[in-house]
PDB file of N, CA and C in Angstrom:
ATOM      1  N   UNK A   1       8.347   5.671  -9.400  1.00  0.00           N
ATOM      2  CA  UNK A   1       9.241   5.194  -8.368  1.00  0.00           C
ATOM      3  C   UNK A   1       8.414   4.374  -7.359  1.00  0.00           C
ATOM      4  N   UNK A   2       8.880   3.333  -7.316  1.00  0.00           N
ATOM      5  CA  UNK A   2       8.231   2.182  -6.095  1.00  0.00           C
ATOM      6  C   UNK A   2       8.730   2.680  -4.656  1.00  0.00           C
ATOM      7  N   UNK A   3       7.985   2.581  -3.452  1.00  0.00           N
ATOM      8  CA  UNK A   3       7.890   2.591  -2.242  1.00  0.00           C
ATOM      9  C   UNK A   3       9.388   1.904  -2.314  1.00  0.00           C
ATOM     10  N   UNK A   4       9.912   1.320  -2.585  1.00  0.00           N
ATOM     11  CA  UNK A   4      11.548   0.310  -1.618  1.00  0.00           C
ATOM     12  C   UNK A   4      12.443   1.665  -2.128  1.00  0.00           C
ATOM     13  N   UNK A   5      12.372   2.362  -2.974  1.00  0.00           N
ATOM     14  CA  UNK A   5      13.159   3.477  -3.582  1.00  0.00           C
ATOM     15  C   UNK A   5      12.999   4.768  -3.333  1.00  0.00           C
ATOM     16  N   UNK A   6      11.476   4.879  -2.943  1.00  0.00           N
ATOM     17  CA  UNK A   6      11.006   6.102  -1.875  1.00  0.00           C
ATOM     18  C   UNK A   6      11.527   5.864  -0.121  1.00  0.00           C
ATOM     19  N   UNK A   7      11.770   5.044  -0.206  1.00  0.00           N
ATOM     20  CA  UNK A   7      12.541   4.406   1.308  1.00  0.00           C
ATOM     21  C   UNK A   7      13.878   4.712   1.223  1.00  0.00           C
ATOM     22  N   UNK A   8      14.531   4.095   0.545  1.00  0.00           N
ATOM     23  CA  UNK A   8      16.555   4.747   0.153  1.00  0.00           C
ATOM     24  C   UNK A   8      16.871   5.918   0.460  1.00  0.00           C
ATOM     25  N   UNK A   9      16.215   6.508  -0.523  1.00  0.00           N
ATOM     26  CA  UNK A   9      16.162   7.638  -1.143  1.00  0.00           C
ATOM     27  C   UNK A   9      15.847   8.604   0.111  1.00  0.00           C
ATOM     28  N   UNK A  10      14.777   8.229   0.895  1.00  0.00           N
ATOM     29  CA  UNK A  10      14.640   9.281   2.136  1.00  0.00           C
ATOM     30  C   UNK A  10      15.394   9.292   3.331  1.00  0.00           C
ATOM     31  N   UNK A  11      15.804   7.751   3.190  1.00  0.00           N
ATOM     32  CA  UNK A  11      16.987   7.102   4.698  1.00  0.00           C
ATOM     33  C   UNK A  11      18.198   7.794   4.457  1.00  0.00           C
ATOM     34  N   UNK A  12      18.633   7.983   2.920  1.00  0.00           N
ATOM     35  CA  UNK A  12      19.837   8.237   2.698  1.00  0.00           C
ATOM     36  C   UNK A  12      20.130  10.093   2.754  1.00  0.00           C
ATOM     37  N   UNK A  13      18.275  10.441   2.991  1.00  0.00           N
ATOM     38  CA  UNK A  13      18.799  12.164   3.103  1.00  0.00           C
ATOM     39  C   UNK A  13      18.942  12.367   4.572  1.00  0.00           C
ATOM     40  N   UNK A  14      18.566  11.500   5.494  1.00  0.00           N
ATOM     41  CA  UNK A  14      18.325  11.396   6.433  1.00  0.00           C
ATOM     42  C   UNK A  14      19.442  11.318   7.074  1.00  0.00           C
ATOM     43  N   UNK A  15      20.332  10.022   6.430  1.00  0.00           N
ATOM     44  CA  UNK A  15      21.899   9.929   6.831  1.00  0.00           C
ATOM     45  C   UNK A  15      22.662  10.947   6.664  1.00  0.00           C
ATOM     46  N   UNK A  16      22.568  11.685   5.481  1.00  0.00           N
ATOM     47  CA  UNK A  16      23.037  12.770   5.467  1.00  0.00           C
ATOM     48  C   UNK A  16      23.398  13.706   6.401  1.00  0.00           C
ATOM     49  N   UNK A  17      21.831  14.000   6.379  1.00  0.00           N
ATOM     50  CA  UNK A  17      21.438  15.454   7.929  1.00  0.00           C
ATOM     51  C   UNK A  17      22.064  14.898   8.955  1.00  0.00           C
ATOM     52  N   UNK A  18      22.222  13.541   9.138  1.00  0.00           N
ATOM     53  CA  UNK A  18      22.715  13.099  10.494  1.00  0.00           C
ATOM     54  C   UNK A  18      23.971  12.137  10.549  1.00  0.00           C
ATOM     55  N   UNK A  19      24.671  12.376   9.854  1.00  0.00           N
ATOM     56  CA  UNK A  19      26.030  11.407   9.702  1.00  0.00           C
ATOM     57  C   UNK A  19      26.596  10.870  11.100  1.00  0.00           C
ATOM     58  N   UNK A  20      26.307  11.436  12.297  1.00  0.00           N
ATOM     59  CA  UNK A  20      27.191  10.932  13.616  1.00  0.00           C
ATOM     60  C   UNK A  20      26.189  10.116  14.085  1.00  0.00           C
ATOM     61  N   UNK A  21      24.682   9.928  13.355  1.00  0.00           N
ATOM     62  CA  UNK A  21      23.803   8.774  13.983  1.00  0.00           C
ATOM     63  C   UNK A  21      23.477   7.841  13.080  1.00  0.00           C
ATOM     64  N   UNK A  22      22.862   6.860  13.595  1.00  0.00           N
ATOM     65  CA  UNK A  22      22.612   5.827  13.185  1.00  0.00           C
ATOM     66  C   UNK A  22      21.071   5.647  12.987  1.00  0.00           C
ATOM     67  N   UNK A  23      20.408   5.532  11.748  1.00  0.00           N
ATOM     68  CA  UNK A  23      18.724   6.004  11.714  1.00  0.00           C
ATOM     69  C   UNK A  23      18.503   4.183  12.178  1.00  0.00           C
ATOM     70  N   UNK A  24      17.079   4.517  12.787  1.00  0.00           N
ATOM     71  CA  UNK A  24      16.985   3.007  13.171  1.00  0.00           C
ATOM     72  C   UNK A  24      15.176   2.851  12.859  1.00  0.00           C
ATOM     73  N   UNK A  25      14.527   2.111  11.654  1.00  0.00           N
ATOM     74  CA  UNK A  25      13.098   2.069  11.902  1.00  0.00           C
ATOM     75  C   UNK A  25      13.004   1.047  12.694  1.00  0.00           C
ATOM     76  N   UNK A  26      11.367   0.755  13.497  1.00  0.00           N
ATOM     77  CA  UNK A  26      10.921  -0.235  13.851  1.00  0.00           C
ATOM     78  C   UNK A  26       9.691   0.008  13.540  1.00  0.00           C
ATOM     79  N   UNK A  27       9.016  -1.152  13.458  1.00  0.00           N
ATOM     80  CA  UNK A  27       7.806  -1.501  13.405  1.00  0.00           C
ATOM     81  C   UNK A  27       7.242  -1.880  14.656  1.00  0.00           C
ATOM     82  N   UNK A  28       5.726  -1.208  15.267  1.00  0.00           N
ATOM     83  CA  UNK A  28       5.057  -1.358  16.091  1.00  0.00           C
ATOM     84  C   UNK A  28       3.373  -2.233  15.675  1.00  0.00           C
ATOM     85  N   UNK A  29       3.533  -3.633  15.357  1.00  0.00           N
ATOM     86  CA  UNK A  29       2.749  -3.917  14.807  1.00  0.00           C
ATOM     87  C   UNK A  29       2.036  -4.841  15.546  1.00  0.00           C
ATOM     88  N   UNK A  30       0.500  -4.315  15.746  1.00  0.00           N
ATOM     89  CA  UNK A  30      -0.582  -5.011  17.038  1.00  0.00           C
ATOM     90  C   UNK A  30      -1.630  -5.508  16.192  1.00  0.00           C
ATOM     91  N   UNK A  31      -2.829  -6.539  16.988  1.00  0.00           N
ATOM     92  CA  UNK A  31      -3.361  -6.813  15.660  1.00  0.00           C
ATOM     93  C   UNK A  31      -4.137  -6.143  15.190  1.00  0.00           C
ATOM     94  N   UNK A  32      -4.869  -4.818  15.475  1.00  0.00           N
ATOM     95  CA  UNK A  32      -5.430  -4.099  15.241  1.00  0.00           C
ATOM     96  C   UNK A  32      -4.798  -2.574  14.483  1.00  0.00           C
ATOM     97  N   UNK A  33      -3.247  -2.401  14.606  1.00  0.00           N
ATOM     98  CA  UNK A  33      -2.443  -1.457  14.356  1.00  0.00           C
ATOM     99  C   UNK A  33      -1.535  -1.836  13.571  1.00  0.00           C
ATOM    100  N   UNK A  34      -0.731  -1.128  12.692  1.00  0.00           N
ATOM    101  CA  UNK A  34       0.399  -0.965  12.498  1.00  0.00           C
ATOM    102  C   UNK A  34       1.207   0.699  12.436  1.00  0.00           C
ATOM    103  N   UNK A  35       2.185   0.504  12.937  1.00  0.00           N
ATOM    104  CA  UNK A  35       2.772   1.782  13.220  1.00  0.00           C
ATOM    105  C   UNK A  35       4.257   1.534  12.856  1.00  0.00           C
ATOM    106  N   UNK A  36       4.985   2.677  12.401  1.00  0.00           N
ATOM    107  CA  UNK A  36       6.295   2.771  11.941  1.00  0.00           C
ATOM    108  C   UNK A  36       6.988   4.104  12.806  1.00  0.00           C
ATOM    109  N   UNK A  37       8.216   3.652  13.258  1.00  0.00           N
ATOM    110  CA  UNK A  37       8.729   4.392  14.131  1.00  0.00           C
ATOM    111  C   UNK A  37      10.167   4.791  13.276  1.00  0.00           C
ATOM    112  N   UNK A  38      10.655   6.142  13.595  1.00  0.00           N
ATOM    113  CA  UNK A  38      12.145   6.521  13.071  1.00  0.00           C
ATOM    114  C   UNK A  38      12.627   7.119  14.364  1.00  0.00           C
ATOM    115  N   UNK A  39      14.299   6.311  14.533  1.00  0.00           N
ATOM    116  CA  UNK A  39      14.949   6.976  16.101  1.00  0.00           C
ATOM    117  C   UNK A  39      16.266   7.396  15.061  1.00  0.00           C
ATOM    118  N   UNK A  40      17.004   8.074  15.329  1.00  0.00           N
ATOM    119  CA  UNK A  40      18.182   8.405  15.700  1.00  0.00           C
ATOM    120  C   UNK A  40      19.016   7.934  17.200  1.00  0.00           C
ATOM    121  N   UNK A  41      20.348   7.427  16.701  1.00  0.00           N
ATOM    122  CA  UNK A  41      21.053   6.376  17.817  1.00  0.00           C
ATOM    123  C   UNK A  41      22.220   6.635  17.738  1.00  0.00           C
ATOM    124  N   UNK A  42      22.835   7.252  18.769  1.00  0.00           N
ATOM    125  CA  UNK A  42      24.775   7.697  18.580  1.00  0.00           C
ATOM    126  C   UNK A  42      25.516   6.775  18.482  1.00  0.00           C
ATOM    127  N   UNK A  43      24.913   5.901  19.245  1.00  0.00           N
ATOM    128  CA  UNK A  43      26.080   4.348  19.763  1.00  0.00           C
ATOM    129  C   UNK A  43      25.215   3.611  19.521  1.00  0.00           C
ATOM    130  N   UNK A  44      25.610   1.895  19.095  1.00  0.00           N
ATOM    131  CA  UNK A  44      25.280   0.875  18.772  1.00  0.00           C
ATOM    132  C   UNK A  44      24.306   0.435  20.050  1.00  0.00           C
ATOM    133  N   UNK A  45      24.780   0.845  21.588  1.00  0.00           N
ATOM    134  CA  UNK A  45      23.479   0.049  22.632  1.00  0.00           C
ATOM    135  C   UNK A  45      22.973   1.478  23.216  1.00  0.00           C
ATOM    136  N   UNK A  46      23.275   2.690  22.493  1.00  0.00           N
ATOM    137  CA  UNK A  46      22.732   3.925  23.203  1.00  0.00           C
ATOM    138  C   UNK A  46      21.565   3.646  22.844  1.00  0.00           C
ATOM    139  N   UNK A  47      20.518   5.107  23.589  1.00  0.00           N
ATOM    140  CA  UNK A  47      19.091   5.239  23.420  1.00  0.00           C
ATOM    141  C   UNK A  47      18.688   6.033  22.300  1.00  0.00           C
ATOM    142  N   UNK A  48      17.553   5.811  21.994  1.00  0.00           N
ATOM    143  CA  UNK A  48      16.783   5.741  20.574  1.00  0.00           C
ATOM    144  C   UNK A  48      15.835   7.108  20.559  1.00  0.00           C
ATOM    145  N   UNK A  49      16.554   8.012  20.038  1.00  0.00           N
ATOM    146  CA  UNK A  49      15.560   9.288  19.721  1.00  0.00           C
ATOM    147  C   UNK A  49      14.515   9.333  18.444  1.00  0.00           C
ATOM    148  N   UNK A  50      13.109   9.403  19.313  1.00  0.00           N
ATOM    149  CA  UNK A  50      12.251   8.911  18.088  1.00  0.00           C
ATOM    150  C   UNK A  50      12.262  10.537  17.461  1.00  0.00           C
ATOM    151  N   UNK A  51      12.228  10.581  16.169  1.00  0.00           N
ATOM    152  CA  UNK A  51      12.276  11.725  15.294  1.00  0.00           C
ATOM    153  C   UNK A  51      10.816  11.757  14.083  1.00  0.00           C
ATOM    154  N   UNK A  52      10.421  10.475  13.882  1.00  0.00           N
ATOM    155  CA  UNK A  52       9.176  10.744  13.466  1.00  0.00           C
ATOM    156  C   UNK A  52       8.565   9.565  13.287  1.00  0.00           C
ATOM    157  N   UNK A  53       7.587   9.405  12.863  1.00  0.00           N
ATOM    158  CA  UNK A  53       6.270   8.254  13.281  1.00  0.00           C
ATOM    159  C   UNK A  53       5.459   8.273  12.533  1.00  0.00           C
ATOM    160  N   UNK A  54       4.866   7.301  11.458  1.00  0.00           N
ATOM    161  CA  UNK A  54       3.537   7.035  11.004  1.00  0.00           C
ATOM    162  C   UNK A  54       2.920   5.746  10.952  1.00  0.00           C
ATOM    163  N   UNK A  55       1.686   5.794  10.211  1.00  0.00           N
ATOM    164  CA  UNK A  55       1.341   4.367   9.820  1.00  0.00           C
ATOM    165  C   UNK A  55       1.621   3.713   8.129  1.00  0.00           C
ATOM    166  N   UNK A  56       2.527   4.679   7.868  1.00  0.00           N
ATOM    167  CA  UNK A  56       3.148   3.681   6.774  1.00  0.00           C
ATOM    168  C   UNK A  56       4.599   4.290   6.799  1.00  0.00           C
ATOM    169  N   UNK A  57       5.966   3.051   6.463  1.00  0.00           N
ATOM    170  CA  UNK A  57       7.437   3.631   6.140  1.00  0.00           C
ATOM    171  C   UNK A  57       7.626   4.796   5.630  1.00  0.00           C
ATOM    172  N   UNK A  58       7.035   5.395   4.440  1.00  0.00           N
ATOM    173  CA  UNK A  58       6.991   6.779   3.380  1.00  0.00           C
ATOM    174  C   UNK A  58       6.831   7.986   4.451  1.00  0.00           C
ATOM    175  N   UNK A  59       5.741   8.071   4.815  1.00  0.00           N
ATOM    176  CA  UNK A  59       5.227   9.129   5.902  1.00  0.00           C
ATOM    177  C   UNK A  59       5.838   9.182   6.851  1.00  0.00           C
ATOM    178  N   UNK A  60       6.369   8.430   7.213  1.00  0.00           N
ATOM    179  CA  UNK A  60       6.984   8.404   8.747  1.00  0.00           C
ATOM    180  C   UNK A  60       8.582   8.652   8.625  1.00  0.00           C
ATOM    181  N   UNK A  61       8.919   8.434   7.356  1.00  0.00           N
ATOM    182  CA  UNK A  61      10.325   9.041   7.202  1.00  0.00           C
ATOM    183  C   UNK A  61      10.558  10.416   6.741  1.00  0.00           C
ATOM    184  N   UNK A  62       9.142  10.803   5.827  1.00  0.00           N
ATOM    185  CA  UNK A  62       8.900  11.990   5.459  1.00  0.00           C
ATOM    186  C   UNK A  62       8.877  13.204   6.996  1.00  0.00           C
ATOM    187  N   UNK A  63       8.053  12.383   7.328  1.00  0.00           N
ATOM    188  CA  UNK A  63       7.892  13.239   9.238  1.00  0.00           C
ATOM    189  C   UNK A  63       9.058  13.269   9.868  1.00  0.00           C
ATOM    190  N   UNK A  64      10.003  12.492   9.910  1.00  0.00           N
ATOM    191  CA  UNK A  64      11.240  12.491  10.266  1.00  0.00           C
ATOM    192  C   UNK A  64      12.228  13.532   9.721  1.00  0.00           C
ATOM    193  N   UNK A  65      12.139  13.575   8.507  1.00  0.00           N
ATOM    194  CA  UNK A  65      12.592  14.562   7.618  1.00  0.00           C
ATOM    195  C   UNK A  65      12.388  16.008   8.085  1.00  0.00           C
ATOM    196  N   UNK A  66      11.242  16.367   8.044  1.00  0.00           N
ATOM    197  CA  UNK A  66      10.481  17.249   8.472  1.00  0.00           C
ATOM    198  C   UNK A  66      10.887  18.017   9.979  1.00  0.00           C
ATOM    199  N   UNK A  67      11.066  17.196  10.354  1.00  0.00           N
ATOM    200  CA  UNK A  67      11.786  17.389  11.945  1.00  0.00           C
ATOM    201  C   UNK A  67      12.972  17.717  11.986  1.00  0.00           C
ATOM    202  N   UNK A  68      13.866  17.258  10.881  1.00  0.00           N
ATOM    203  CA  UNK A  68      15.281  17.030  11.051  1.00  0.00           C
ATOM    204  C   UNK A  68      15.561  18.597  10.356  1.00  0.00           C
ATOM    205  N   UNK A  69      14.809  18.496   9.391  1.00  0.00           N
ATOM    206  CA  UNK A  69      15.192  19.761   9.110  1.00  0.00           C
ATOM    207  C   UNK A  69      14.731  20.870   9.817  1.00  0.00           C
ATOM    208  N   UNK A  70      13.991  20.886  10.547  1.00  0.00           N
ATOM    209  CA  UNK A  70      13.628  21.936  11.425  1.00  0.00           C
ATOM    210  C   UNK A  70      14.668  22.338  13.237  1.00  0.00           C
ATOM    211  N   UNK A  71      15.235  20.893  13.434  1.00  0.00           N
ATOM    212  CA  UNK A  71      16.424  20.827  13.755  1.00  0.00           C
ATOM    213  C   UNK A  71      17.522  22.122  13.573  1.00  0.00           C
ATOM    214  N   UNK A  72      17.783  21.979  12.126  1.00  0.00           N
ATOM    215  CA  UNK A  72      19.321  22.503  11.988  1.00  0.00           C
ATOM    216  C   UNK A  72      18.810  24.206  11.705  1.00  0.00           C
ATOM    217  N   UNK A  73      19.717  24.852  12.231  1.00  0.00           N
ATOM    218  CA  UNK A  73      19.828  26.622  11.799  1.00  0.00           C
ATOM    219  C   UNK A  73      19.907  26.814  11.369  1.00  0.00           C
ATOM    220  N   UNK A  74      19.002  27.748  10.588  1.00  0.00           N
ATOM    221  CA  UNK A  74      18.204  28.247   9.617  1.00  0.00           C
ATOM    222  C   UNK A  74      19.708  29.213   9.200  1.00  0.00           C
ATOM    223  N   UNK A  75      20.447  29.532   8.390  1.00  0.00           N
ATOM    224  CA  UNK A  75      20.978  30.942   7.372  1.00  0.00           C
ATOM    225  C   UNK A  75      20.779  31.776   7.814  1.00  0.00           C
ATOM    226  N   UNK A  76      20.990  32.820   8.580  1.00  0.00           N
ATOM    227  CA  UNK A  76      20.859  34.290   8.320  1.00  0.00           C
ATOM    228  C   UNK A  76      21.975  35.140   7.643  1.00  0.00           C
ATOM    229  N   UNK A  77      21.883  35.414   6.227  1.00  0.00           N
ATOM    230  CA  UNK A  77      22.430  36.552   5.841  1.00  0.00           C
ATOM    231  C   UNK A  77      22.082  38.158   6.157  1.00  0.00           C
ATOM    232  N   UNK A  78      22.763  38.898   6.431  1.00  0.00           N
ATOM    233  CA  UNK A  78      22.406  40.079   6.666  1.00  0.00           C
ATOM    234  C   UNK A  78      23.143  40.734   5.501  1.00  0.00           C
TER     235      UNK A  78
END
């Protein structure tokens, strides 16, 4: 599986976990850096909750992931 399909594939679990937001990457790219940012966004001009961050798309959605699921409540069966 190529990186553009490891990208879908993680945006789209992402959409999932979060159907009432809107995932938004950006790129933070200096000439010495590059950095990849993931927000979550309720509204089209609302503010941008960063949820995870790396220096490549894969990782940084993976970290996002990671977060998101740590987010939601955990099951307790008794």
């Amino acid at each position: 599986m190529n990186n553009e399909q490891i990208i879908k594939e993680l945006t789209a679990k992402l959409e999932k976990m979060h159907p009432e937001h809107r995932i938004v990457m950006r790129n933070n790219r200096t000439m010495i850096s590059n950095h990849w940012f993931v927000y979550l966004q309720s509204t089209p001009d609302g503010p941008l909750q960063e949820i995870g961050s790396d220096y490549t798309e894969v990782t940084a959605l993976k970290n996002a992931l990671a977060v998101s699921e740590s987010l939601i409540p955990a099951k307790v069966s008794f």
